[in-house]
N, C-alpha and C. Protein backbone atom coordinates (compact mmCIF):
# COMPACT_ATOMS: atom_id res chain seq x y z
N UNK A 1 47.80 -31.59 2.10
CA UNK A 1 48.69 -30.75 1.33
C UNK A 1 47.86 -29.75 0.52
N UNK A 2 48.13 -28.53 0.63
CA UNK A 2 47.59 -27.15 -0.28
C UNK A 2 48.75 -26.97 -1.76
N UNK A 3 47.25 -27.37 -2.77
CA UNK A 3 48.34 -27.60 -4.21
C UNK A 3 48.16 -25.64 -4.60
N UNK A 4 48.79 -25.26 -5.64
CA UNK A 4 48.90 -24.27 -6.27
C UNK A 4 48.04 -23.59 -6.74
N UNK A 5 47.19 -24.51 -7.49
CA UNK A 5 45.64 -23.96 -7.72
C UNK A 5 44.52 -23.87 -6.95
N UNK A 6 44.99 -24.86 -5.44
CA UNK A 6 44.22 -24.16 -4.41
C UNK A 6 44.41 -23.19 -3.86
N UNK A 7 45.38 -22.04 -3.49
CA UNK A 7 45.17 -21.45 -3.01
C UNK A 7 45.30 -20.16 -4.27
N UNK A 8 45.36 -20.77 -5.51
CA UNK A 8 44.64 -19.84 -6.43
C UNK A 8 43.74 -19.65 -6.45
N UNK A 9 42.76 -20.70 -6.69
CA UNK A 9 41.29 -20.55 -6.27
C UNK A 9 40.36 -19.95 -5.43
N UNK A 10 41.43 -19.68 -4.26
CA UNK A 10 41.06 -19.12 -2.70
C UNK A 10 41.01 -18.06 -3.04
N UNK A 11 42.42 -17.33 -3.90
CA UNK A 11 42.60 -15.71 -3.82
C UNK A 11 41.72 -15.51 -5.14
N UNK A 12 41.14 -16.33 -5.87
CA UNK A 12 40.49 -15.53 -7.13
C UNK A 12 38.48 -15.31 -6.30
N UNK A 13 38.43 -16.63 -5.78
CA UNK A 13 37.09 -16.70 -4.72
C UNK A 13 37.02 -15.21 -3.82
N UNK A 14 38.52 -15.32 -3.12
CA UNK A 14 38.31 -13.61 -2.29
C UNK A 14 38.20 -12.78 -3.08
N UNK A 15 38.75 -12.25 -4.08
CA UNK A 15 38.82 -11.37 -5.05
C UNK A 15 37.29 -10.79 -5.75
N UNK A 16 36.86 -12.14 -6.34
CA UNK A 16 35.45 -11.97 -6.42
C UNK A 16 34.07 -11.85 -5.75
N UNK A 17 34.52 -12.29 -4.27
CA UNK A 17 33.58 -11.72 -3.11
C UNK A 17 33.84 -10.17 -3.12
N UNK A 18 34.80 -9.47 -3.31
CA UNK A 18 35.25 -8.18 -3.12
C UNK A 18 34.32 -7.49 -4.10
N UNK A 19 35.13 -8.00 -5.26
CA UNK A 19 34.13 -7.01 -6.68
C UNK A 19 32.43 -7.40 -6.59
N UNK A 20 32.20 -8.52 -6.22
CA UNK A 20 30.53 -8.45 -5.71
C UNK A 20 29.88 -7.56 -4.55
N UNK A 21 30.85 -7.85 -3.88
CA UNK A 21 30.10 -6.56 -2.92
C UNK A 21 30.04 -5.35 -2.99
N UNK A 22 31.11 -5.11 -4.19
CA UNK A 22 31.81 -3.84 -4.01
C UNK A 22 30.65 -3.23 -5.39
N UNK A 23 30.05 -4.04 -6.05
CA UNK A 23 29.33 -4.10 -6.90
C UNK A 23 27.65 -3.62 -6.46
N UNK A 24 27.60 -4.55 -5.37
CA UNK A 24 26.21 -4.80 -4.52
C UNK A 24 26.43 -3.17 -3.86
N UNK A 25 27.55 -2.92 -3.19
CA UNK A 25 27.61 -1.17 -2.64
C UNK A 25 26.87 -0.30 -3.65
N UNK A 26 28.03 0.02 -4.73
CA UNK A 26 27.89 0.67 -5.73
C UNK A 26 26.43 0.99 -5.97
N UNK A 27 25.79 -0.26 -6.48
CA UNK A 27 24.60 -0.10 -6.73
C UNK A 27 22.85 0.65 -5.85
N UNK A 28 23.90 0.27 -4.40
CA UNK A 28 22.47 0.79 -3.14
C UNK A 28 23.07 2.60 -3.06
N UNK A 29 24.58 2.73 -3.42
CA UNK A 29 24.73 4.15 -3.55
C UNK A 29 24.31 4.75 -4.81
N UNK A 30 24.22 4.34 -5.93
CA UNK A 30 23.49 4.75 -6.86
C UNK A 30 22.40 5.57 -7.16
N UNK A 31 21.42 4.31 -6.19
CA UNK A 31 19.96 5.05 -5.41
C UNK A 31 19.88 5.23 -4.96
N UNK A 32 20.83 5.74 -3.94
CA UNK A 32 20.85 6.97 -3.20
C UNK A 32 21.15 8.59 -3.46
N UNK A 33 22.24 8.05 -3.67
CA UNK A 33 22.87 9.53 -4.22
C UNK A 33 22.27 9.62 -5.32
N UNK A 34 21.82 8.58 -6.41
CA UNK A 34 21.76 9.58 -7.91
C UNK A 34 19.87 9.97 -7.66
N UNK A 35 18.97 9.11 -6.96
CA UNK A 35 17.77 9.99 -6.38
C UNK A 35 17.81 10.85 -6.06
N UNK A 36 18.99 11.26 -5.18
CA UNK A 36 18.89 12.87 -4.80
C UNK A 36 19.28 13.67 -5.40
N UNK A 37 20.21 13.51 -6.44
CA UNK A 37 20.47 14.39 -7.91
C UNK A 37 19.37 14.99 -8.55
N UNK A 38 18.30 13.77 -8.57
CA UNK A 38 17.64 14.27 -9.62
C UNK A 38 15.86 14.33 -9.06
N UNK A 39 16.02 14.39 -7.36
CA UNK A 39 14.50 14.24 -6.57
C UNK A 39 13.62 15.72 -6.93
N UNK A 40 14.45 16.76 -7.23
CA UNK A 40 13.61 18.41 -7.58
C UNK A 40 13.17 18.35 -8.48
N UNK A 41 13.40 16.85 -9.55
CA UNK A 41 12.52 16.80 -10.41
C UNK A 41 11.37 15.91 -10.74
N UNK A 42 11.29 15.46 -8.97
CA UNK A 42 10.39 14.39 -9.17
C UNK A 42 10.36 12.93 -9.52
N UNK A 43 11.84 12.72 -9.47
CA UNK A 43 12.60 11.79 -10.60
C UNK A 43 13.12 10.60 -9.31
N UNK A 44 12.76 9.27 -9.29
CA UNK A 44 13.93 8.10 -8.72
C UNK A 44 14.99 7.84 -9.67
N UNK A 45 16.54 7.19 -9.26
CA UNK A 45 16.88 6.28 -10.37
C UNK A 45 16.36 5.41 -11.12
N UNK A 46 15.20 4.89 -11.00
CA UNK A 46 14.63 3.78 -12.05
C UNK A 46 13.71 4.84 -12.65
N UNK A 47 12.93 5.74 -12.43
CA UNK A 47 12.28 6.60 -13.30
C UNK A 47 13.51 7.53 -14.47
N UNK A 48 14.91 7.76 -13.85
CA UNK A 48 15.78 8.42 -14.80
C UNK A 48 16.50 7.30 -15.62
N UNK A 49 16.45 6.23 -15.54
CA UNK A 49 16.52 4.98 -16.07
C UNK A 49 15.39 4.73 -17.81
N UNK A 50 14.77 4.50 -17.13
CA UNK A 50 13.44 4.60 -18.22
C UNK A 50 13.24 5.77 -18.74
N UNK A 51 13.19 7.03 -18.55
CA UNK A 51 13.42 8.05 -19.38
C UNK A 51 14.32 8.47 -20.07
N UNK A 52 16.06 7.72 -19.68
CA UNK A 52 17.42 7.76 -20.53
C UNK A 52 16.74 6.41 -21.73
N UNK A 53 16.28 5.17 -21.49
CA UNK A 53 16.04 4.39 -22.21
C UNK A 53 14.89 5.00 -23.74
N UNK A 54 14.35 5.84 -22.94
CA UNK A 54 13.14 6.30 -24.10
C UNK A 54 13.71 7.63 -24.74
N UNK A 55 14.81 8.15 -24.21
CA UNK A 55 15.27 9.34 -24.78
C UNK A 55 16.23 8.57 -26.07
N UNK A 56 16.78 7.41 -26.35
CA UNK A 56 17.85 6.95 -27.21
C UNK A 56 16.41 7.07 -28.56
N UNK A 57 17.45 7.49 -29.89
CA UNK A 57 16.60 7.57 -30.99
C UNK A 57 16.33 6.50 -31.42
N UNK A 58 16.37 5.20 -30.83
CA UNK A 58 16.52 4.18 -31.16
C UNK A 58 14.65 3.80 -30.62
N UNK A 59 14.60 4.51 -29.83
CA UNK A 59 12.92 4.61 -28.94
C UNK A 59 12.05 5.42 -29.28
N UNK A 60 12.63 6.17 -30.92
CA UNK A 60 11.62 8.04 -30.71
C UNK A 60 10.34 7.20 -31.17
N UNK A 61 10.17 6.06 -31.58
CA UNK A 61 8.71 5.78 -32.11
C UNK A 61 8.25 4.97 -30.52
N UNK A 62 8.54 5.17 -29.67
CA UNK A 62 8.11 4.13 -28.51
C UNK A 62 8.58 2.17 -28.58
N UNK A 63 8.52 2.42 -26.93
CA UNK A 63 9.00 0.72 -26.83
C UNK A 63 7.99 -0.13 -26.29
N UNK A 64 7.90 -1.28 -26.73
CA UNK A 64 7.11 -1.95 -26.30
C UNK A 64 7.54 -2.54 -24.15
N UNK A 65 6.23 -2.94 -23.87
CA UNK A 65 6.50 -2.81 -22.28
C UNK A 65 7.92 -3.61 -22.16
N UNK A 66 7.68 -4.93 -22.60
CA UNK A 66 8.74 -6.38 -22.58
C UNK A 66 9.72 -5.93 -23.27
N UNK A 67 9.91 -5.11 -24.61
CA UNK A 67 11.39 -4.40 -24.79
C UNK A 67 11.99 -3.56 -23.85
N UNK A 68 11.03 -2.53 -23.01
CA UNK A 68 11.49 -2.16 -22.37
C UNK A 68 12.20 -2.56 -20.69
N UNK A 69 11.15 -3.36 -20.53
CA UNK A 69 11.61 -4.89 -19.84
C UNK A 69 13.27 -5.39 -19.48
N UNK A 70 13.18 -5.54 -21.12
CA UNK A 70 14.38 -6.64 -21.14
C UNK A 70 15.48 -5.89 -21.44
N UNK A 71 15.59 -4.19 -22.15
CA UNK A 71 16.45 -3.10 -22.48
C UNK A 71 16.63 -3.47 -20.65
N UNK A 72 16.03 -2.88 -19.81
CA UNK A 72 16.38 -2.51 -18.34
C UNK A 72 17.08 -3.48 -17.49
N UNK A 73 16.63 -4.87 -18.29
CA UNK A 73 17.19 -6.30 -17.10
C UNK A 73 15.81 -6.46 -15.73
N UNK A 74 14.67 -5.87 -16.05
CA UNK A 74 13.89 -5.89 -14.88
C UNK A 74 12.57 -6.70 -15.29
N UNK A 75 11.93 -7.13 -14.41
CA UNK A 75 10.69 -7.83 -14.44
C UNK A 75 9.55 -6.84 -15.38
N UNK A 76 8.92 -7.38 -16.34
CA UNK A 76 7.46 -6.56 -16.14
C UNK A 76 6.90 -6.19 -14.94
N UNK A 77 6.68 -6.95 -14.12
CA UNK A 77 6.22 -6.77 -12.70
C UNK A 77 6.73 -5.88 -12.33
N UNK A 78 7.97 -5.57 -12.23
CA UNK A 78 8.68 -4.41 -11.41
C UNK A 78 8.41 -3.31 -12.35
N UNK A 79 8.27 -3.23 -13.82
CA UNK A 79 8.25 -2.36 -14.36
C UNK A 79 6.91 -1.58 -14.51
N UNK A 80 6.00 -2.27 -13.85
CA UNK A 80 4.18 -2.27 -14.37
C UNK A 80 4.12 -0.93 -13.54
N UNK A 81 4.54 -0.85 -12.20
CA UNK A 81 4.06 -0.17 -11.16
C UNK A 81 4.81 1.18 -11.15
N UNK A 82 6.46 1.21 -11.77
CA UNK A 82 6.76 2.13 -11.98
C UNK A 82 6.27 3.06 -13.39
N UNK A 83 5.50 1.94 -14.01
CA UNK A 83 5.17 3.19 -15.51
C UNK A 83 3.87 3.12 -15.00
N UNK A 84 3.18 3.17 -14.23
CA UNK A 84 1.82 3.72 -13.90
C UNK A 84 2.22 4.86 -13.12
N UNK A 85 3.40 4.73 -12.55
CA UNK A 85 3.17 6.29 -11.33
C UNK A 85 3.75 7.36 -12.74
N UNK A 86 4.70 6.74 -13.14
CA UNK A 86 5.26 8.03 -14.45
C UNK A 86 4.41 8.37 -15.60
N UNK A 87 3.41 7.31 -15.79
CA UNK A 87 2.17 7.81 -16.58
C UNK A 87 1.69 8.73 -15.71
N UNK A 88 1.16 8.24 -14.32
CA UNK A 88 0.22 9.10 -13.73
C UNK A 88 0.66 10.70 -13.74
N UNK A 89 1.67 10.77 -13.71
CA UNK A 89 3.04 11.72 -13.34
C UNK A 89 2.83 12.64 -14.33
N UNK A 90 2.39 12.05 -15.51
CA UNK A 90 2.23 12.96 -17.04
C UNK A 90 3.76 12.92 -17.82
N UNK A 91 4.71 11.61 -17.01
CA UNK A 91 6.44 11.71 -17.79
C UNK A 91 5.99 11.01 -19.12
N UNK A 92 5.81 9.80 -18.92
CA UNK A 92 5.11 8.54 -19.97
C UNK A 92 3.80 8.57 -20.67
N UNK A 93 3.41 8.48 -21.66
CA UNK A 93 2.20 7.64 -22.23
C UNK A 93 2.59 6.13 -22.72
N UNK A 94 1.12 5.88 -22.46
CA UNK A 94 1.41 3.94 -23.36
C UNK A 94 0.04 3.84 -24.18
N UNK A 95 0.44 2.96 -25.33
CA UNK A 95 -0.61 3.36 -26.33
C UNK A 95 -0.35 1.60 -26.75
N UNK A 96 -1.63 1.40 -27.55
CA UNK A 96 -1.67 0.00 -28.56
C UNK A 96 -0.59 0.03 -29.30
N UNK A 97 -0.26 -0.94 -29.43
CA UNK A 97 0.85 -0.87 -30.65
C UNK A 97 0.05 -1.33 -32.06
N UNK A 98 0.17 -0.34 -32.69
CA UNK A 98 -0.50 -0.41 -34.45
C UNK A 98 -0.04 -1.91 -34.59
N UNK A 99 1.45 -2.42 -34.49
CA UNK A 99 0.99 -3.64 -35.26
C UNK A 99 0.77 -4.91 -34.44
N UNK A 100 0.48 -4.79 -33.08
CA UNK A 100 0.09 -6.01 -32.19
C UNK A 100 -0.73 -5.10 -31.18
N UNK A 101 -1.80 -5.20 -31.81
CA UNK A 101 -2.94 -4.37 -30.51
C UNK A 101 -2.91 -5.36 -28.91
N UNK A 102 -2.24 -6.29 -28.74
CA UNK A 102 -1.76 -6.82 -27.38
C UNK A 102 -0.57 -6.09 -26.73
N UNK A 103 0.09 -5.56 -28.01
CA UNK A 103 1.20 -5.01 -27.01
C UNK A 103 1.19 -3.15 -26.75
N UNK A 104 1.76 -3.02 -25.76
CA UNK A 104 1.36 -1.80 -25.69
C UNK A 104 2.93 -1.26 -25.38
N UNK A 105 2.99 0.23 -26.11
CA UNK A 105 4.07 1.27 -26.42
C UNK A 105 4.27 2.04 -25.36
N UNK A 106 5.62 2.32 -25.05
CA UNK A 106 5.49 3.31 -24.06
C UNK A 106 6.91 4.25 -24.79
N UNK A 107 5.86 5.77 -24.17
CA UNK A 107 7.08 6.40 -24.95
C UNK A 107 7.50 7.94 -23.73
N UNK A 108 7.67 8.55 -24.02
CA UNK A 108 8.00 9.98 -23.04
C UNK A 108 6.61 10.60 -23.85
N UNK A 109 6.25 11.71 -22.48
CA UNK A 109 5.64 12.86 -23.04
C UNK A 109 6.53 13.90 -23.56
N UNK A 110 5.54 14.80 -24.47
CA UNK A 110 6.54 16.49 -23.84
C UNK A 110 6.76 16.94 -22.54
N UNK A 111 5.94 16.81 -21.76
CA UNK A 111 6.20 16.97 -20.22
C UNK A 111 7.61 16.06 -20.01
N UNK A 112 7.16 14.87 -20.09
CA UNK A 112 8.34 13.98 -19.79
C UNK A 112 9.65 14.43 -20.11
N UNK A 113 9.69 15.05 -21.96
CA UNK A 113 10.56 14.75 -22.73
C UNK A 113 11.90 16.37 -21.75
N UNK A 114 10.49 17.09 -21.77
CA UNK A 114 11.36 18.71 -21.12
C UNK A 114 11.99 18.17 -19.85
N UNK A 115 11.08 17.33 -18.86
CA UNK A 115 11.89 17.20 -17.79
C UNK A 115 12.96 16.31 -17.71
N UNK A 116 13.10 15.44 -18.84
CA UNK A 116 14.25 15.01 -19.16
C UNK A 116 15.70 15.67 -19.39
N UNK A 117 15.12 16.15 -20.42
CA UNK A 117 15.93 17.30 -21.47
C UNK A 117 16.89 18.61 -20.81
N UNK A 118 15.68 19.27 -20.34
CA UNK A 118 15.92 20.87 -19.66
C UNK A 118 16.48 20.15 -18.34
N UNK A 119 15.84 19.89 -17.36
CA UNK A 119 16.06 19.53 -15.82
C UNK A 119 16.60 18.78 -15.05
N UNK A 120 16.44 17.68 -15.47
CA UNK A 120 16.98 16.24 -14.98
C UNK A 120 18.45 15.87 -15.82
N UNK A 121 18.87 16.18 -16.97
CA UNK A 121 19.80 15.88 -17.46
C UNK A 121 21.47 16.70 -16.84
N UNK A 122 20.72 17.96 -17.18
CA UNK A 122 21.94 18.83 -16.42
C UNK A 122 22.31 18.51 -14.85
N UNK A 123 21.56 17.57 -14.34
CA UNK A 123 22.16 17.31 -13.15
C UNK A 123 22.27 15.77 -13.10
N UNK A 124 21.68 15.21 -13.57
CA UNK A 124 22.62 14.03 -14.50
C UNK A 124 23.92 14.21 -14.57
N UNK A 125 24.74 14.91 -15.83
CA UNK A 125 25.83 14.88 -15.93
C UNK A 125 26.80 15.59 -14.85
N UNK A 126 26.44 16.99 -14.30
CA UNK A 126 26.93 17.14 -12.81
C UNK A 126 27.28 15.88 -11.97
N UNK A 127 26.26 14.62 -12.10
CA UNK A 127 26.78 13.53 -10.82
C UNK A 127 27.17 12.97 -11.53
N UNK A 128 27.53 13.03 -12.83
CA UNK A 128 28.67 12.28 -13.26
C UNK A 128 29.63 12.49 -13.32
N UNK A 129 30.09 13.66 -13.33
CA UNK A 129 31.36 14.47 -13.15
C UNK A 129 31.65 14.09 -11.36
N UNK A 130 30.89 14.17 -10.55
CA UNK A 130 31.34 13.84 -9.31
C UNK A 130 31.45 12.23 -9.21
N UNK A 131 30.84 12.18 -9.31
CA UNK A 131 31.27 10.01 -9.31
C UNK A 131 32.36 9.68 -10.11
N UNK A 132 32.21 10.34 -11.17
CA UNK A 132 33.62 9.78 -11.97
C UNK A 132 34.91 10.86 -11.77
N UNK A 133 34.73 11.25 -10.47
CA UNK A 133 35.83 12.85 -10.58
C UNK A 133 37.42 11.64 -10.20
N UNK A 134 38.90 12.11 -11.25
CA UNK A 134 39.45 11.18 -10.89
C UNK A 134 39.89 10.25 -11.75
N UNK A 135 39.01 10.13 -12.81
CA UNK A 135 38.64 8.56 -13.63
C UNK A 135 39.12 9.61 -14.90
N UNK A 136 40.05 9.03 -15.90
CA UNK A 136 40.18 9.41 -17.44
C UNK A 136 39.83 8.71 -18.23
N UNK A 137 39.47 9.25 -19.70
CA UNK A 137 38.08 8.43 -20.41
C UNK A 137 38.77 6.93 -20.80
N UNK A 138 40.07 6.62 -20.90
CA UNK A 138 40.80 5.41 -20.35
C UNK A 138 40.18 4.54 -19.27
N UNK A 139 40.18 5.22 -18.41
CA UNK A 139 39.40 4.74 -17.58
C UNK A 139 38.03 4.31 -17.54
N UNK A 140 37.21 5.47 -18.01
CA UNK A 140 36.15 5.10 -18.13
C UNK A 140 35.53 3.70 -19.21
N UNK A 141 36.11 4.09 -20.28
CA UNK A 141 36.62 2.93 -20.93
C UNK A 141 36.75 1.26 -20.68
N UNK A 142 37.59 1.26 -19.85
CA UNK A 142 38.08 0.31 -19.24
C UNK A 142 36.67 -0.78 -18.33
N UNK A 143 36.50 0.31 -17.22
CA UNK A 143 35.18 0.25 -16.36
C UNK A 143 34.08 0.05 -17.54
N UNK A 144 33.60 0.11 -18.56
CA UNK A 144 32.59 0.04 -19.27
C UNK A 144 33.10 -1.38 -19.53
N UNK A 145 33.66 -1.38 -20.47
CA UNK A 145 34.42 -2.99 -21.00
C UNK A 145 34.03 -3.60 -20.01
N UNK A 146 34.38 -3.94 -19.07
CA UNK A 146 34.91 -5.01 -17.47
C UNK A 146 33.29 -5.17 -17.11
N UNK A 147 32.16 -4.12 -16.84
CA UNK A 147 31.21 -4.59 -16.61
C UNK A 147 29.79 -5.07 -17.82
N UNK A 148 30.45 -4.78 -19.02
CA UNK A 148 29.99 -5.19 -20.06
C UNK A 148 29.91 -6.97 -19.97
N UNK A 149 31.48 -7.12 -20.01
CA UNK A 149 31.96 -8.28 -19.51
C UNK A 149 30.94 -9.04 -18.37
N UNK A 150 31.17 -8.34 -17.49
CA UNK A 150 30.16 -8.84 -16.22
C UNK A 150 28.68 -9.04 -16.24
N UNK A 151 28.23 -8.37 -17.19
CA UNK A 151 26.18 -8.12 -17.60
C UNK A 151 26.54 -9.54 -18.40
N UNK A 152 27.13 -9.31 -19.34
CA UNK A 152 26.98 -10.60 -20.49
C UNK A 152 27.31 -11.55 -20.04
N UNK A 153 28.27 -12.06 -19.00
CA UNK A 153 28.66 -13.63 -18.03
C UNK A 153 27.16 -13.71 -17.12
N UNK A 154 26.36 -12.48 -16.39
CA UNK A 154 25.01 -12.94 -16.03
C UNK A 154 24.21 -13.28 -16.53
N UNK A 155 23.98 -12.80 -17.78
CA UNK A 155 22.96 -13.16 -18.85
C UNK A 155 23.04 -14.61 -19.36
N UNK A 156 23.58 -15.28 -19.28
CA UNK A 156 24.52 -16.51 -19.39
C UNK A 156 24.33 -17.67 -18.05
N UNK A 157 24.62 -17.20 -17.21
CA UNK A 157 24.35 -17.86 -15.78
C UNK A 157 22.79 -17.57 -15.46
N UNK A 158 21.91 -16.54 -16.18
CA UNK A 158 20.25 -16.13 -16.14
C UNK A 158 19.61 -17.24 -16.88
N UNK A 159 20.21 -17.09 -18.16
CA UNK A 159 19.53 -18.21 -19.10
C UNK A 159 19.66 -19.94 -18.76
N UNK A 160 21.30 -19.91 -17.84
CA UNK A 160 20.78 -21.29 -17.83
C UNK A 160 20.23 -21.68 -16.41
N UNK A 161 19.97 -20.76 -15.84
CA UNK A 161 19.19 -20.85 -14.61
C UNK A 161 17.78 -20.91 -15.08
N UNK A 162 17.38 -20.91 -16.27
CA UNK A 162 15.94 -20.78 -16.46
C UNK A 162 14.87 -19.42 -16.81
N UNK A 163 16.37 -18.77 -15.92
CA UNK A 163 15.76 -17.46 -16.08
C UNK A 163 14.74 -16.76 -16.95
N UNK A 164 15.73 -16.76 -18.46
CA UNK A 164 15.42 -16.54 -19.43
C UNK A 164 15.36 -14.61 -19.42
N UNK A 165 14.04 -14.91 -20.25
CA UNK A 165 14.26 -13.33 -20.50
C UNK A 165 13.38 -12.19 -18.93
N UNK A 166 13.93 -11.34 -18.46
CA UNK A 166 13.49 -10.88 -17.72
C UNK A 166 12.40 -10.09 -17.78
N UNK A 167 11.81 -10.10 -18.94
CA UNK A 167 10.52 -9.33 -19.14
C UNK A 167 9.32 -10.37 -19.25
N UNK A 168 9.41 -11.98 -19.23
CA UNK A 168 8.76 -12.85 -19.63
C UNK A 168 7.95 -13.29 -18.10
């Protein structure tokens, strides 16, 4: 016999295979399309990532690697190799940190800060106007909430997986 909450269970299980994949899409179109938004400037999505992260005034004195780390949700590891090419690049510097000479700061250049600023931004918001063409700030709204929701239930299922912090 199929009780009530089984085949609730079924349609909330399909439901959430949907928004995962549909999630897992989203995200491989992201880096696609939003790389090519912003490739004339030399720029991947994870390099316009880390330069939106260091542009918040919350960063104008620089972030440490593991803040910046754990701001992104990404490994140091993953992050090591992309701030050496954007140092190399002349986007980034990284410096001692005055008050833990172990940790080291990373902040934008002026180079960085212009190609942020002037170049990369204005076509930034262009692909946002096309991705979100359609969507009212209700909407947008909404979509922020819901995957807010969704980061903070992983962070949760991260930690007690052991995870912990993703910069560690």
């Amino acid at each position: 016999m199929v009780y009530p909450t089984q085949i609730e269970d079924s349609a909330r299980n399909e439901l959430a295979n949907r928004v995962f994949f549909r999630l897992y899409q989203c995200a491989n179109m992201l880096h696609k399309t939003g790389t090519k938004a912003v490739e004339s400037e030399g720029l991947t999505t994870q390099q316009w990532a880390v330069l939106g992260a260091l542009s918040r005034p919350a960063a104008s004195a620089g972030m440490s690697v593991g803040d910046l780390a754990r701001y992104l949700k990404v490994s140091r590891q993953n992050l090591s190799g992309l701030l050496s090419r954007m140092e190399r690049d002349g986007r980034i510097q990284t410096a001692a940190d005055e008050r833990d000479r172990r940790s080291r700061l990373v902040s934008m250049t002026s180079a960085g800060r212009h190609v942020w600023q002037d170049e990369a931004l204005p076509k930034i918001h262009g692909y946002y106007g096309q991705v979100l063409e359609g969507f009212s700030v209700n909407d947008i709204t909404h979509t922020l909430h819901y995957l807010l929701k969704i980061l903070d239930n992983m962070q949760v299922v991260d930690d007690r997986q052991g995870g912990g912090d993703p910069a560690d």
